[in-house]
Protein backbone atom coordinates (compact mmCIF):
# COMPACT_ATOMS: atom_id res chain seq x y z
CA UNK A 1 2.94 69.68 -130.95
CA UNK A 2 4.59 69.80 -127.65
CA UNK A 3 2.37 71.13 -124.62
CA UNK A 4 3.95 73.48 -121.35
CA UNK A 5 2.87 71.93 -118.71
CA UNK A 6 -0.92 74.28 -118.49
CA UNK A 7 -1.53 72.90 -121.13
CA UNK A 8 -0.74 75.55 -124.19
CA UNK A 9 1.15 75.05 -127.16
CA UNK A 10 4.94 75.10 -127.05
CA UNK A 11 6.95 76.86 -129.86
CA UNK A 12 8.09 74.18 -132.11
CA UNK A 13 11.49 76.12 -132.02
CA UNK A 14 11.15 75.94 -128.20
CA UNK A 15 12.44 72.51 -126.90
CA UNK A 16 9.32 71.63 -124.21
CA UNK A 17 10.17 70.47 -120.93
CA UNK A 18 8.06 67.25 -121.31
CA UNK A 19 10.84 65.78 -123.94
CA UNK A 20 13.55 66.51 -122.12
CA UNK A 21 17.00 63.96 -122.07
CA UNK A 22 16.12 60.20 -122.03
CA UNK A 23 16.49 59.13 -118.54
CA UNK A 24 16.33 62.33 -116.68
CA UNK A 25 13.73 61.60 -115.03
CA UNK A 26 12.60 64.60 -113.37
CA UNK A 27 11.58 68.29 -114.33
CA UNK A 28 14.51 69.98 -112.28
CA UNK A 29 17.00 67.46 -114.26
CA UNK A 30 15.34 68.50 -117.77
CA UNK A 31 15.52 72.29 -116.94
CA UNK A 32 19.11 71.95 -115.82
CA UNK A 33 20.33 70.14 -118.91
CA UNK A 34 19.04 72.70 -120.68
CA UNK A 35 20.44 75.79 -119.32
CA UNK A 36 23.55 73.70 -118.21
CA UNK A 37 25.01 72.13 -121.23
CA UNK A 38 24.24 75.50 -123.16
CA UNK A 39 25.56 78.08 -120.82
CA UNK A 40 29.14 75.85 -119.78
CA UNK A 41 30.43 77.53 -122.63
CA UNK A 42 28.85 80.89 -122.59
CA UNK A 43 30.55 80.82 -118.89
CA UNK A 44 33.69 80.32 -119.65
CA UNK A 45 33.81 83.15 -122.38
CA UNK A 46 32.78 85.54 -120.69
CA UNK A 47 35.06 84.55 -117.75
CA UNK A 48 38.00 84.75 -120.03
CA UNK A 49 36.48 87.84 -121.99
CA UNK A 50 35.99 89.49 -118.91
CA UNK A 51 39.67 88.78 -117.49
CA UNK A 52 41.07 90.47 -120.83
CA UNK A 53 39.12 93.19 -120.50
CA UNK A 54 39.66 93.73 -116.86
CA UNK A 55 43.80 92.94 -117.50
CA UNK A 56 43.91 95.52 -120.51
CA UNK A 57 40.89 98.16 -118.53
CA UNK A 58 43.53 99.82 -116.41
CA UNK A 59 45.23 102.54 -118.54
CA UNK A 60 46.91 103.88 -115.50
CA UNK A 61 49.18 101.62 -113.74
CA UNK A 62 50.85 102.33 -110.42
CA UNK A 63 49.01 105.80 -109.79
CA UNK A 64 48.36 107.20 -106.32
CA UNK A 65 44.58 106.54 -106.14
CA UNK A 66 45.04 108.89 -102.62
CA UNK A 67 44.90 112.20 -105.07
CA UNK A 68 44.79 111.08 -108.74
CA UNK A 69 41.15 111.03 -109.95
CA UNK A 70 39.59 107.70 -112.29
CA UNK A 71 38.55 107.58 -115.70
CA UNK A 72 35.96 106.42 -116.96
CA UNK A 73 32.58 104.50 -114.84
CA UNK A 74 34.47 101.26 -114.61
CA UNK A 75 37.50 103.31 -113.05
CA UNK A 76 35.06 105.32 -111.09
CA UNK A 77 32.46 102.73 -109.55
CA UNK A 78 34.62 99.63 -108.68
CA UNK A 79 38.40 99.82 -109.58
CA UNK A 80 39.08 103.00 -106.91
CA UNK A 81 36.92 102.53 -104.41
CA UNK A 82 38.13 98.87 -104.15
CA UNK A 83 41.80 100.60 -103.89
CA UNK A 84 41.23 102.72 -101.42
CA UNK A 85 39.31 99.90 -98.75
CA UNK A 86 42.63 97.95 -99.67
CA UNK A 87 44.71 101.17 -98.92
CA UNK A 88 42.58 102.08 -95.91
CA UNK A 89 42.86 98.75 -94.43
CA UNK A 90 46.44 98.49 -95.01
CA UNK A 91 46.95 101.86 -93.37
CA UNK A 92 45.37 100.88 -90.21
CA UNK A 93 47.01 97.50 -90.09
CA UNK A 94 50.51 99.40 -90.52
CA UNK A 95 48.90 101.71 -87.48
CA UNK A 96 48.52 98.52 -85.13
CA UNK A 97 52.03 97.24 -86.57
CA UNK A 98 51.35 94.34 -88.48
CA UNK A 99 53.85 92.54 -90.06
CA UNK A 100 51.77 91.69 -93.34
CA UNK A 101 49.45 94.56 -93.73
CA UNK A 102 48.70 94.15 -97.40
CA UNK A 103 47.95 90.36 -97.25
CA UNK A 104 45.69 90.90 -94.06
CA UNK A 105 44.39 93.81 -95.63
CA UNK A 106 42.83 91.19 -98.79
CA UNK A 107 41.88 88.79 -96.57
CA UNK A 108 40.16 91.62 -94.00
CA UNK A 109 38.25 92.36 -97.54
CA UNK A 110 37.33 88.91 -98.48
CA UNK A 111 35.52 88.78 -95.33
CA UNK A 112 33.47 91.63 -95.57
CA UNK A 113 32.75 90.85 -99.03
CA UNK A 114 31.79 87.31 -98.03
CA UNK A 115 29.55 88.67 -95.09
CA UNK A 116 27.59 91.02 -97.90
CA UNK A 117 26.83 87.59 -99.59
CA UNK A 118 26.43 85.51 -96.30
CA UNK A 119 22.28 85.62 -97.56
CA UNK A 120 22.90 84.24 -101.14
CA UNK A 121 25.16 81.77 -99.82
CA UNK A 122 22.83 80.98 -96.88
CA UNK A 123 19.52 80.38 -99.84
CA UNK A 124 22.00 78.37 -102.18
CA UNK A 125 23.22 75.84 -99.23
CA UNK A 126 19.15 75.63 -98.11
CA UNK A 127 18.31 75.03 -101.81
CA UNK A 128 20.85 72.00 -101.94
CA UNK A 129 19.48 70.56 -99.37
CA UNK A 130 16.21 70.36 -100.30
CA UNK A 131 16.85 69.03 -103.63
CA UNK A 132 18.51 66.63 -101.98
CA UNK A 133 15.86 65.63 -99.18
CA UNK A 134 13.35 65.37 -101.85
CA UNK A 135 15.16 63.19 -104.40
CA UNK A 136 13.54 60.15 -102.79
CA UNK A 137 10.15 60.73 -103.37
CA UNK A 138 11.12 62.58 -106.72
CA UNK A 139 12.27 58.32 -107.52
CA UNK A 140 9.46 57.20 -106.31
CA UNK A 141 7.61 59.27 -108.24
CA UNK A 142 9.68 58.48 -111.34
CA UNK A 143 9.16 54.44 -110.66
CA UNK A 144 5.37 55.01 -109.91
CA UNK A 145 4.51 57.64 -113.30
CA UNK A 146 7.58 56.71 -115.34
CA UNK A 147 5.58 55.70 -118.76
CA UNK A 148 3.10 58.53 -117.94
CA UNK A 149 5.40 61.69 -118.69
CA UNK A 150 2.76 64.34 -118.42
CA UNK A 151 1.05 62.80 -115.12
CA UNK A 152 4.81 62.55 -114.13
CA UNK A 153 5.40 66.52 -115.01
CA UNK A 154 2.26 67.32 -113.01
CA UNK A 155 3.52 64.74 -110.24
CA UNK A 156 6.54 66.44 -109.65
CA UNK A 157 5.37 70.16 -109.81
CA UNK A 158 3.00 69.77 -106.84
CA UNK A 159 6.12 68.12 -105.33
CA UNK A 160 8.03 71.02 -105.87
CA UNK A 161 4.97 73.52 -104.68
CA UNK A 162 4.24 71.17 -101.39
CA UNK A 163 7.84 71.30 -100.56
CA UNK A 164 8.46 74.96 -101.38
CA UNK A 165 11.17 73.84 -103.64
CA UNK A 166 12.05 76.06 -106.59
CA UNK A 167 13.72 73.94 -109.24
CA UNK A 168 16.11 76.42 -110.61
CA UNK A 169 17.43 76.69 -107.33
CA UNK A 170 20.42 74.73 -108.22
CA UNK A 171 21.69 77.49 -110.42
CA UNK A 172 22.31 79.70 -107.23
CA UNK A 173 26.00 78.79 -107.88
CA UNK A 174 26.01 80.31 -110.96
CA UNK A 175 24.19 83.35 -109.79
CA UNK A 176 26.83 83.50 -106.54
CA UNK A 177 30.01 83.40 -109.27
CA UNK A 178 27.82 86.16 -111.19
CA UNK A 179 27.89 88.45 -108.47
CA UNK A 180 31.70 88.08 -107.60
CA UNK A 181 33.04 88.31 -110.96
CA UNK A 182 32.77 92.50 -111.16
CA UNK A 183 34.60 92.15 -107.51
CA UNK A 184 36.93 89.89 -108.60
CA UNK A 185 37.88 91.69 -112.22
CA UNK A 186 37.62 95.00 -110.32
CA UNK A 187 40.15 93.57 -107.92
CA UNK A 188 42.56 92.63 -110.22
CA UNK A 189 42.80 95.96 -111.81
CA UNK A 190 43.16 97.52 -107.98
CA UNK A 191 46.06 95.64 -107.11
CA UNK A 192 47.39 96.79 -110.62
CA UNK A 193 46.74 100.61 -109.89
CA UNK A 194 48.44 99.79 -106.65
CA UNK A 195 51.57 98.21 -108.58
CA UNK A 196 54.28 100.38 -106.91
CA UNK A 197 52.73 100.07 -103.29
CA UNK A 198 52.69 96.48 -103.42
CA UNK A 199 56.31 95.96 -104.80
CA UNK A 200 58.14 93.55 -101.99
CA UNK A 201 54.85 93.48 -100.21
CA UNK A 202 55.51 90.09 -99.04
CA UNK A 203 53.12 87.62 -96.82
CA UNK A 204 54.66 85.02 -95.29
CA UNK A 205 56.38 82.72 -97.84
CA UNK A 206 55.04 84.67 -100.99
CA UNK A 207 57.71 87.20 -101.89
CA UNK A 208 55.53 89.64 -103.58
CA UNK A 209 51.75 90.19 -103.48
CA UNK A 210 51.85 92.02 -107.07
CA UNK A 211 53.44 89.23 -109.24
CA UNK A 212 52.99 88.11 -111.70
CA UNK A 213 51.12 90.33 -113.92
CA UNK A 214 48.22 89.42 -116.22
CA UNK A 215 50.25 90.66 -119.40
CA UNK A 216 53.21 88.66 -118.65
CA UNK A 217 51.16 85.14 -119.23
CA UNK A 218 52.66 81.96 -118.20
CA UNK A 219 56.78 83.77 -119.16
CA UNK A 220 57.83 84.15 -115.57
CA UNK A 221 56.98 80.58 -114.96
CA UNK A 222 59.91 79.33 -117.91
CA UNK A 223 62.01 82.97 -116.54
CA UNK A 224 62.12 80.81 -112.94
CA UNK A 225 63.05 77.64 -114.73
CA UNK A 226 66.15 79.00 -116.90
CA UNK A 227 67.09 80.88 -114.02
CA UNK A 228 66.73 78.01 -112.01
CA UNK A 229 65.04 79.95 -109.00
CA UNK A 230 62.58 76.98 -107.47
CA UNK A 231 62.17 78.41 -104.59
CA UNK A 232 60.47 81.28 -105.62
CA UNK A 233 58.89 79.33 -108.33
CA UNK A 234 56.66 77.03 -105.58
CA UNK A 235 56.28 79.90 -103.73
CA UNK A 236 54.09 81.62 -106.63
CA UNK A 237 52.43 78.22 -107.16
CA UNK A 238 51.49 77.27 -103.70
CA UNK A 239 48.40 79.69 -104.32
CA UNK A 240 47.16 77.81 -107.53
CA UNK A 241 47.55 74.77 -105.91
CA UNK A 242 45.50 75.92 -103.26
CA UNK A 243 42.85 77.62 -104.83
CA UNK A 244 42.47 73.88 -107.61
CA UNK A 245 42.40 71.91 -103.89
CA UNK A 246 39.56 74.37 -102.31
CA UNK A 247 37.85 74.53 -105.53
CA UNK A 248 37.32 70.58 -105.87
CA UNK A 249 36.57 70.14 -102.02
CA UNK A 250 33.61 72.59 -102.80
CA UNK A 251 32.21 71.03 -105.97
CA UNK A 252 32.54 67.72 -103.70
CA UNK A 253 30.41 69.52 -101.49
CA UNK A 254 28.27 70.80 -103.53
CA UNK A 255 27.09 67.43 -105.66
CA UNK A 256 26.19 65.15 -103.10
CA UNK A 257 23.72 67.51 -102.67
CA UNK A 258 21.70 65.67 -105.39
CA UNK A 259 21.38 62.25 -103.04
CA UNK A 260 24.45 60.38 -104.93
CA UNK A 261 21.68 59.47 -107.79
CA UNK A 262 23.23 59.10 -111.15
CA UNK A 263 21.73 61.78 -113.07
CA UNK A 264 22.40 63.38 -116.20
CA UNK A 265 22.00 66.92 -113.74
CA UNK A 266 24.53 65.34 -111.63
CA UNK A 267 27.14 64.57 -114.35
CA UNK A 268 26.10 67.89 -115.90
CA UNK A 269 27.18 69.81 -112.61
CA UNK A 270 30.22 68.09 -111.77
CA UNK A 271 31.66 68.21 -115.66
CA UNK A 272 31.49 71.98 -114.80
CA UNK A 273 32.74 72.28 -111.86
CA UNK A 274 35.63 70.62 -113.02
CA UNK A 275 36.10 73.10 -116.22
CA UNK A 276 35.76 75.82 -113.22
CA UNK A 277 38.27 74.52 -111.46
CA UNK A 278 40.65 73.77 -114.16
CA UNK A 279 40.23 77.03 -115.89
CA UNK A 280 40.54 79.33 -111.97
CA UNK A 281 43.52 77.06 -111.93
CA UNK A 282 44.76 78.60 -115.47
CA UNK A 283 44.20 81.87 -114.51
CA UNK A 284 45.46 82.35 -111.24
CA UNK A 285 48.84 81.66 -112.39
CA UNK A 286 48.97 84.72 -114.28
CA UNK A 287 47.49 87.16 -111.85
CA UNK A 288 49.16 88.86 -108.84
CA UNK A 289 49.13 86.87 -105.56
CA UNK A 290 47.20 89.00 -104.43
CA UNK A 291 44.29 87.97 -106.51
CA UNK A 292 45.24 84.57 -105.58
CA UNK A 293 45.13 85.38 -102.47
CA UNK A 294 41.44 86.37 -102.17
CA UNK A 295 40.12 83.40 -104.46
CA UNK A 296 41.65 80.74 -101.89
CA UNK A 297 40.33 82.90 -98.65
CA UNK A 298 36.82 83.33 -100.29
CA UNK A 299 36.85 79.79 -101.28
CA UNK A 300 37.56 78.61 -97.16
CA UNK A 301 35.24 81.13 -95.84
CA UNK A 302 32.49 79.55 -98.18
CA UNK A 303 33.72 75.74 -97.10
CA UNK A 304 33.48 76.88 -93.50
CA UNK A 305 29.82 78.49 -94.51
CA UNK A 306 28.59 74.89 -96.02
CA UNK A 307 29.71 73.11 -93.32
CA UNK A 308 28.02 75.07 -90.53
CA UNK A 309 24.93 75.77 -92.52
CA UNK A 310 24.45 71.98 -93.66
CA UNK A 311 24.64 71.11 -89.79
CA UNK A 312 22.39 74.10 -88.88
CA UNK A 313 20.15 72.71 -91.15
CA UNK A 314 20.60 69.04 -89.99
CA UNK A 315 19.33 70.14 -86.65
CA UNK A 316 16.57 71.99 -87.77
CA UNK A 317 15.47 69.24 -90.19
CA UNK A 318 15.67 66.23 -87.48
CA UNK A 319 12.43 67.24 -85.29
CA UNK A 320 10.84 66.49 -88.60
CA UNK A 321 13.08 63.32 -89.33
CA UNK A 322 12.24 61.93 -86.25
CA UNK A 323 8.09 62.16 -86.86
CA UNK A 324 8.53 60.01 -89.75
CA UNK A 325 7.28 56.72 -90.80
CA UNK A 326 11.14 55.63 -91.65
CA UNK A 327 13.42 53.54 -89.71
CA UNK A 328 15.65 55.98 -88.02
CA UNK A 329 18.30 54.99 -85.04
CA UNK A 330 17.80 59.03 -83.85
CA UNK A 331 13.61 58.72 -84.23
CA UNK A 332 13.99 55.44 -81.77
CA UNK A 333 14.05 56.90 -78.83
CA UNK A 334 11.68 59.62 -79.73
CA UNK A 335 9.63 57.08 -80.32
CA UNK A 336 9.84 54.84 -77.47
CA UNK A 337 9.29 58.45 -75.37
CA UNK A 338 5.66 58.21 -77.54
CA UNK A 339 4.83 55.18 -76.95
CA UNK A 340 5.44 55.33 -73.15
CA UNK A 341 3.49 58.56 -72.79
CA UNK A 342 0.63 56.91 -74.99
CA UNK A 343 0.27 53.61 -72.85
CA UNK A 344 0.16 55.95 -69.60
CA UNK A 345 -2.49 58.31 -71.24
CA UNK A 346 -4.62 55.23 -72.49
CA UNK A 347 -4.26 52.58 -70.04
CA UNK A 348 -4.75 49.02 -71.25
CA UNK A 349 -8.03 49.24 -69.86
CA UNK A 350 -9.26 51.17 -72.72
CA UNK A 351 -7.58 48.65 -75.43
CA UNK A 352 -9.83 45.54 -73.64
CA UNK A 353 -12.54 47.25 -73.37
CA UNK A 354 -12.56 47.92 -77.09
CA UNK A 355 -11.16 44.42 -78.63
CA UNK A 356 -13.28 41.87 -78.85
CA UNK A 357 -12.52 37.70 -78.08
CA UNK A 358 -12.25 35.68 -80.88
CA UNK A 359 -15.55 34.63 -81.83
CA UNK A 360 -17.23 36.92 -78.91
CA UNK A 361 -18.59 39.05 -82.53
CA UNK A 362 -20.16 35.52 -82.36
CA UNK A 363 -23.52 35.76 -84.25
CA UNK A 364 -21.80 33.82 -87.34
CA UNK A 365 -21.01 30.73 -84.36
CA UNK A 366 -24.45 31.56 -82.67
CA UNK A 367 -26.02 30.88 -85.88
CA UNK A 368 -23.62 27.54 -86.84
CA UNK A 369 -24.19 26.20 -83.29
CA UNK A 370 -28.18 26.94 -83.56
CA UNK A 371 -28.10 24.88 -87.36
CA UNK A 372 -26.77 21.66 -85.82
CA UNK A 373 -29.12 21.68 -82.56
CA UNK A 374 -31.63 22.32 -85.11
CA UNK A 375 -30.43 19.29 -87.71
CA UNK A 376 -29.99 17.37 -84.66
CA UNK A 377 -33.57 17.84 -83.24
C-alpha cells in the first residue's frame, strides 16, 4: 500500500507521490508529471472550447455599445465594459490627434492589464528562480538518497520548507494564462461588437484592425491567394509570425529556469509550451488583428518583465552568492576584502601565540629521549 509522505495510507486509486516516473528524481518533478501530462490536453480544450464559445457569444455584432444595453452576464461583466475602455481610449487618442488611435488604444490596454498582473508575474519569475537555484542540492540530494525513496521524499521536503520553495510553483504559468483567458475571449467579442468602428482602422502596415473574423476560418487566407493580393496577405500574417516568435523566446525563457537538467519536468514543460505556441499560432490567424495585436504586446511586456525581474533578482541573490563556500570570480574580491580585514583585526601575533612548534607538544619526545638516557645508563 502506498504511504503520503506523513505517513497514512494512500488510495490505491490515488497514484502516491513516492512512485512517481522512473528517473524523476525529485518530488516537484513527480507532482508536475502528474498534473502536466494530464492537464496538456484538458488545456487545450478548453482553449479551443472557450474560443468557440467566445466567437459564437456575441449575438449582436457591430452595435453602438455608447447607448445599446448587453445581454446576458457575459455581455454585461466583460464584453462592454472592455468596449467602452477601448472606445474611451480611442476617443482621447483621436482628442490628442493620433494617427492610430485604435491600435494605441489596444496596446494602452495591454498595459494596464499587464500592470494589474505585474504581482502574479513578479511571484511566477521569483518561483523560477528558485527552482532553479535549488536544483543543485535537489542532485545532490538525489545522488546521496537515490535508493532510499522515502528518506529521499523527506530529504527534499525540508529542502523545499528551508528554502521557502513551494513546489507547485512552477504551475504559475498556467495559473497566469488562466487569468487572461476571460480578457482575452472577452476581447475578441469587443472588437466584434465594435465591427463597424474598426472598419479601415488601420495601424501602420496592417490595413484593418477587425479582419479577419473568427467565423471566416482560414478562407480569407486561399481568398488572398486566388486573388493574388500578397501584400495584404503578409500584412495579416506578420502578427502570427510575431506572436509564434515571442511565444518561443518566452518558453526559452522560461525552461532554463530548471538549471538545464534533463528532466522528465523539463521535457514535460517545453512539449507544452510548444503545443501553446503552435496552437496561439493557429488561432491568431483567424481572429481580428486586433486580437493579434494584444497577444504580441502582452507577450513583449512580459519578456521585458523576465528580463528585469531575473536581473533584479540576480542582484539581490549575489550578497548571498558571494558568502558561499563555492568558487565564484564575483565572491573573490569579497573575499580578499575578508581576509584583509581579518589579518588586521587578529594580528599574526595571536596565530603564534596559539600554534605550537613541531614537537614543542613534546611530552611523546620528552618521554622517547628520557627511554634511551635511561637504556643507556
Amino acid at each position: 500500500m502506498a504511504r503520503w509522505l506523513d505517513g497514512t495510507e494512500a488510495h490505491p486509486a490515488v497514484p502516491s507521490l513516492q512512485q512517481g516516473r522512473r528517473g524523476s528524481g525529485t518530488l516537484i518533478d513527480t507532482v508536475r508529471n502528474t498534473m502536466n501530462r494530464k492537464h496538456i490536453p484538458l488545456i487545450a480544450l478548453l482553449v479551443l472550447a472557450a474560443f468557440l464559445v467566445a466567437g459564437c457569444g456575441v449575438a449582436r455584432e457591430g452595435v453602438d455599445v455608447r447607448v445599446v444595453e448587453p445581454d446576458g452576464f457575459w455581455q454585461t461583466a466583460v464584453v462592454w465594459p472592455l468596449a467602452r475602455v477601448l472606445i474611451s481610449l480611442s476617443d482621447w487618442l483621436k482628442d490628442n490627434q493620433s494617427e492610430y488611435p485604435w491600435g494605441y488604444a489596444i496596446i494602452l490596454f495591454t498595459i494596464g492589464i499587464r500592470v494589474v498582473l505585474l504581482p502574479l508575474t513578479y511571484v511566477q519569475i521569483k518561483g523560477m528562480q528558485s527552482q532553479k537555484d535549488v536544483q543543485p542540492k535537489l542532485q545532490e540530494l538525489q545522488k546521496k538518497y537515490g535508493k532510499d525513496r522515502d528518506r529521499l521524499m523527506r530529504e527534499q521536503r525540508r529542502l523545499y520548507e528551508e528554502e521557502g520553495i513551494n513546489p507547485l510553483s512552477g504551475c504559475l504559468p498556467i495559473l497566469l494564462l488562466v487569468v487572461q483567458m476571460p480578457i482575452l475571449f472577452g476581447l475578441y467579442s469587443a472588437l466584434v461588437v465594435l465591427g463597424p468602428e474598426l472598419d479601415n482602422a488601420s495601424f501602420f502596415w496592417i490595413p484593418d484592425l477587425g479582419f479577419p473574423a473568427f467565423t471566416g476560418g482560414l478562407g480569407w487566407i486561399t481568398t488572398a491567394f486566388s486573388q493574388g493580393d500578397y501584400v495584404q496577405l503578409l500584412a495579416y500574417m506578420s502578427l502570427p509570425a510575431f506572436l509564434v516568435i515571442t511565444q518561443f523566446v518566452m518558453t526559452k525563457m522560461t525552461n532554463p529556469a530548471m538549471g538545464g537538467s534533463a528532466s522528465s519536468q523539463a521535457g514535460t514543460m517545453k512539449s507544452m509550451g510548444t503545443i501553446m505556441t503552435v496552437m496561439f499560432g493557429f488561432f491568431s490567424l483567424q481572429v481580428p488583428a486586433g486580437l493579434s495585436l494584444y497577444w504580441v504586446t502582452g507577450n513583449i511586456i512580459q519578456l521585458v518583465q523576465q528580463y528585469v525581474m531575473a536581473k533584479m533578482q540576480a542582484k539581490t541573490d549575489a550578497p548571498a552568492t558571494n558568502t558561499g563556500s563555492g568558487p565564484s570570480t564575483a565572491a573573490a574580491p569579497a573575499s580578499a576584502s575578508r581576509n584583509h580585514s581579518h589579518r588586521e583585526a587578529y594580528p599574526p601575533v595571536a596565530e603564534e601565540a596559539t600554534s605550537t612548534p613541531a614537537g614543542a607538544n613534546g611530552n611523546p619526545a620528552r618521554k622517547r629521549r628520557k627511554k634511551r638516557r635511561k637504556k643507556r645508563g
